[in-house]
N, C-alpha and C. Protein backbone atom coordinates (compact mmCIF):
# COMPACT_ATOMS: atom_id res chain seq x y z
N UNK A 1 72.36 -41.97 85.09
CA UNK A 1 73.34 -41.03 85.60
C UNK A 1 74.29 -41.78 86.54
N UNK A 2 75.55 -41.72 86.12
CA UNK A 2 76.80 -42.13 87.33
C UNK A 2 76.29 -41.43 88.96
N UNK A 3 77.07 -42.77 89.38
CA UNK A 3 76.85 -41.93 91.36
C UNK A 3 77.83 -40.99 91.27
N UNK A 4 78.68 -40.59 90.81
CA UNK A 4 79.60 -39.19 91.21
C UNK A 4 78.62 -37.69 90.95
N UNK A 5 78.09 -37.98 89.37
CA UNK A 5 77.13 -37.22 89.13
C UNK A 5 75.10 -37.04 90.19
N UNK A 6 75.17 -38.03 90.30
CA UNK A 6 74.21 -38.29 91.27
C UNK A 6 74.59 -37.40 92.48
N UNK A 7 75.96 -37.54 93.23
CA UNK A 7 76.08 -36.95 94.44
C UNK A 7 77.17 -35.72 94.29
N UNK A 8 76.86 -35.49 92.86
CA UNK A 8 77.05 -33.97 93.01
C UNK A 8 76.23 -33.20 92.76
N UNK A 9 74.99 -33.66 92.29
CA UNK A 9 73.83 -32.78 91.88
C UNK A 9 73.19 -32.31 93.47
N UNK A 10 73.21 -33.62 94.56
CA UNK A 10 72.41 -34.19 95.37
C UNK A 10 73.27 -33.07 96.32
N UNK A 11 74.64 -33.00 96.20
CA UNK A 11 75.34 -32.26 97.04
C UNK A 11 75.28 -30.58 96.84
N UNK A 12 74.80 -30.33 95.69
CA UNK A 12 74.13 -29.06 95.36
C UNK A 12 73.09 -28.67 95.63
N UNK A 13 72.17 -29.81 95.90
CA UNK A 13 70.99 -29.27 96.46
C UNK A 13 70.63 -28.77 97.73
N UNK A 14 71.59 -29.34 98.79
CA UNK A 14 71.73 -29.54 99.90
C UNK A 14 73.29 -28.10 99.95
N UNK A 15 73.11 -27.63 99.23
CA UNK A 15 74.25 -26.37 99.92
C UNK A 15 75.79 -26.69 100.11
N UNK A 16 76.14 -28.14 99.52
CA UNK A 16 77.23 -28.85 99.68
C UNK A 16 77.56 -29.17 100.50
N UNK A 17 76.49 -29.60 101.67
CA UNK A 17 77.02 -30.09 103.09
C UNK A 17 77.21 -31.45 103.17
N UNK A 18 77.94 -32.31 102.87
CA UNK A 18 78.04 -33.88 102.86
C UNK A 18 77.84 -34.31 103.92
N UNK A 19 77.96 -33.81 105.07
CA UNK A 19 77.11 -34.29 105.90
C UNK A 19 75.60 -34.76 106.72
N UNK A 20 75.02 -33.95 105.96
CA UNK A 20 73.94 -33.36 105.75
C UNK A 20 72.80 -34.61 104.60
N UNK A 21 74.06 -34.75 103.46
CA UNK A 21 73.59 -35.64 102.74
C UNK A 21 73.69 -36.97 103.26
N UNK A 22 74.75 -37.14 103.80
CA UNK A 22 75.33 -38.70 104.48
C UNK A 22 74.21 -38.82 105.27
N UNK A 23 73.63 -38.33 106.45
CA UNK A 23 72.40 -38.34 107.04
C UNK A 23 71.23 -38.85 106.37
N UNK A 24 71.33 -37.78 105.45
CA UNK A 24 69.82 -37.85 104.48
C UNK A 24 69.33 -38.82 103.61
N UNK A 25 70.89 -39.29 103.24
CA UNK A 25 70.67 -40.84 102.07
C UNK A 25 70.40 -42.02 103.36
N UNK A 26 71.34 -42.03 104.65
CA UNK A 26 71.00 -43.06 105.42
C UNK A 26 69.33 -42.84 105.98
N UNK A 27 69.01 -42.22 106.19
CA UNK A 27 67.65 -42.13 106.65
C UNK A 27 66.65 -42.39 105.75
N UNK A 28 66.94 -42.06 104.48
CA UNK A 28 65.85 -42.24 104.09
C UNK A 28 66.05 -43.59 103.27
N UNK A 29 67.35 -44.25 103.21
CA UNK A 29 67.25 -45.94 102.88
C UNK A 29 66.85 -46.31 103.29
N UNK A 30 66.83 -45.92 104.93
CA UNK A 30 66.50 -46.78 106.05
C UNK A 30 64.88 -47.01 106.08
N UNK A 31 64.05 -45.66 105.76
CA UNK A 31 62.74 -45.53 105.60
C UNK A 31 62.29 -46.62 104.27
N UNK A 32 63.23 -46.59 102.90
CA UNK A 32 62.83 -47.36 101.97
C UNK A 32 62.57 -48.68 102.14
N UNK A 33 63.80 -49.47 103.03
CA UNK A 33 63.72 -50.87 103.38
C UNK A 33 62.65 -51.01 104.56
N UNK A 34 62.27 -50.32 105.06
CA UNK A 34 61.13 -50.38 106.29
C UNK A 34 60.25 -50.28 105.44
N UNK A 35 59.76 -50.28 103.90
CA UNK A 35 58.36 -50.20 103.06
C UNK A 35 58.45 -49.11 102.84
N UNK A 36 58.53 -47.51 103.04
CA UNK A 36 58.48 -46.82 102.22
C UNK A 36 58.60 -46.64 100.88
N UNK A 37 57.44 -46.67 100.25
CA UNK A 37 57.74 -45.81 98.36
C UNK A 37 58.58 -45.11 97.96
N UNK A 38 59.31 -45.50 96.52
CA UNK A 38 59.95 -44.41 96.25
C UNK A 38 59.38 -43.76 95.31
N UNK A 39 59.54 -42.17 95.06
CA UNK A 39 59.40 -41.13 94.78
C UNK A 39 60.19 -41.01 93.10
N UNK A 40 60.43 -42.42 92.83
CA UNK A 40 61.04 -42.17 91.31
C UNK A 40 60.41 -42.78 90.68
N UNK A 41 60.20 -42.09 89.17
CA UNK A 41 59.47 -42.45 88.57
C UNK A 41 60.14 -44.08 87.35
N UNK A 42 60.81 -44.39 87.86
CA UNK A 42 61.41 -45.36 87.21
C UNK A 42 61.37 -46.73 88.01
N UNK A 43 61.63 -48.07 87.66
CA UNK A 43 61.55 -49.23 88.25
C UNK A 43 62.99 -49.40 89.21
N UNK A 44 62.89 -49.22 90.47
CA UNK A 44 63.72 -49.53 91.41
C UNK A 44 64.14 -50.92 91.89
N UNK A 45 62.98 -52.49 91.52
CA UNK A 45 63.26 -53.50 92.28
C UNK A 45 64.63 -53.78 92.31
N UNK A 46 66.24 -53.42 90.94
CA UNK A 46 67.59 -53.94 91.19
C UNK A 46 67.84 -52.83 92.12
N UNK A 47 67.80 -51.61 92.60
CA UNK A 47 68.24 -51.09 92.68
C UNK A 47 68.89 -51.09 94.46
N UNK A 48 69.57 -50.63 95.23
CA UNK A 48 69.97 -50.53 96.48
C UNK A 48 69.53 -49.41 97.12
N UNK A 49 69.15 -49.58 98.33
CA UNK A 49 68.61 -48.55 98.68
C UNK A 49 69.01 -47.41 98.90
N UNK A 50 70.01 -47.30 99.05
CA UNK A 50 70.84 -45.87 99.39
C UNK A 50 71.03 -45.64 97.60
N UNK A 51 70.85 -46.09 96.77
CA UNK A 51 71.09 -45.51 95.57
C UNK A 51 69.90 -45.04 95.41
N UNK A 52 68.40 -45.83 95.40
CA UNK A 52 67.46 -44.97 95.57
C UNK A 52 67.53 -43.66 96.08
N UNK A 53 67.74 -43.47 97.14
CA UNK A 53 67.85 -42.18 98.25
C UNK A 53 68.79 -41.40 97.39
N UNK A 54 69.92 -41.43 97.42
CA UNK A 54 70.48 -40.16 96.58
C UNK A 54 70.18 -40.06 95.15
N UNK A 55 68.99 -40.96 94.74
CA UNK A 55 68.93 -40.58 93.19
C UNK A 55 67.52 -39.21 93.56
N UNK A 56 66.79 -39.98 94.84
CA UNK A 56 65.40 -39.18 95.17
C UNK A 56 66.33 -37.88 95.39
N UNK A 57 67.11 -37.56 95.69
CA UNK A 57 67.56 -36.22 96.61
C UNK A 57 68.09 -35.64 95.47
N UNK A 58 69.14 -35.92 94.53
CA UNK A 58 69.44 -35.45 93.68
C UNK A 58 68.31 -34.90 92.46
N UNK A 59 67.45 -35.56 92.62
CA UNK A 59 66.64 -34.85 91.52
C UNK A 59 65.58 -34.18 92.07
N UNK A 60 65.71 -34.02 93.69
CA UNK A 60 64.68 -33.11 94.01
C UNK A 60 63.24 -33.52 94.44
N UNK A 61 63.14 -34.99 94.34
CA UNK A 61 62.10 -35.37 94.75
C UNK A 61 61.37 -35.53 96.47
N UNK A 62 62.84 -35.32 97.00
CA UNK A 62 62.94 -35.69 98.41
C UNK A 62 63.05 -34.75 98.48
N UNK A 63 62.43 -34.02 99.76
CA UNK A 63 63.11 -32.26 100.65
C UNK A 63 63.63 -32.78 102.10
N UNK A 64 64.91 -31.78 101.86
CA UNK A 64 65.89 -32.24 103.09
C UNK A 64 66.11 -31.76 103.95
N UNK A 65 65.19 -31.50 105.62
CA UNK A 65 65.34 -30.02 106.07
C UNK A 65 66.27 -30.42 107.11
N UNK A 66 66.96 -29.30 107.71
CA UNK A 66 68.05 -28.89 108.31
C UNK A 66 67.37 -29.01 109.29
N UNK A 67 65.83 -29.27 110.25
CA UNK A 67 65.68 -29.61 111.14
C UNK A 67 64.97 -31.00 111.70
N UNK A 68 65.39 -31.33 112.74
CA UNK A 68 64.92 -32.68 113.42
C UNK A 68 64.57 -33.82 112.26
């Protein structure tokens, strides 16, 4: 799937708040490169981490809450 499509699915899930998402992809790259697993079922080693993160969010694998 293209990143436009990626972060419009990702931006649907999230209520269309891009901000919300901008947060959510940085945090949780940030968690990936600190060792965190990802949550996709596919081989990530080319992948970048923030592409990880909005591919996890876009398909729902990640939950994104509106608090803390």
């Amino acid at each position: 799937m293209r990143t436009e499509e990626l972060t419009a699915k990702a931006l649907e899930n999230l209520n269309f708040d891009k901000y919300l998402l901008a947060n959510a992809v940085g945090k949780r790259a940030e968690a990936i490169a600190n060792g965190a697993a990802s949550a996709l079922d596919i081989d990530t080693s080319s992948m970048k981490y923030a592409d990880i993160a909005l591919r996890e969010i876009a398909e729902g694998k990640i939950i994104v809450s509106l608090e803390g």
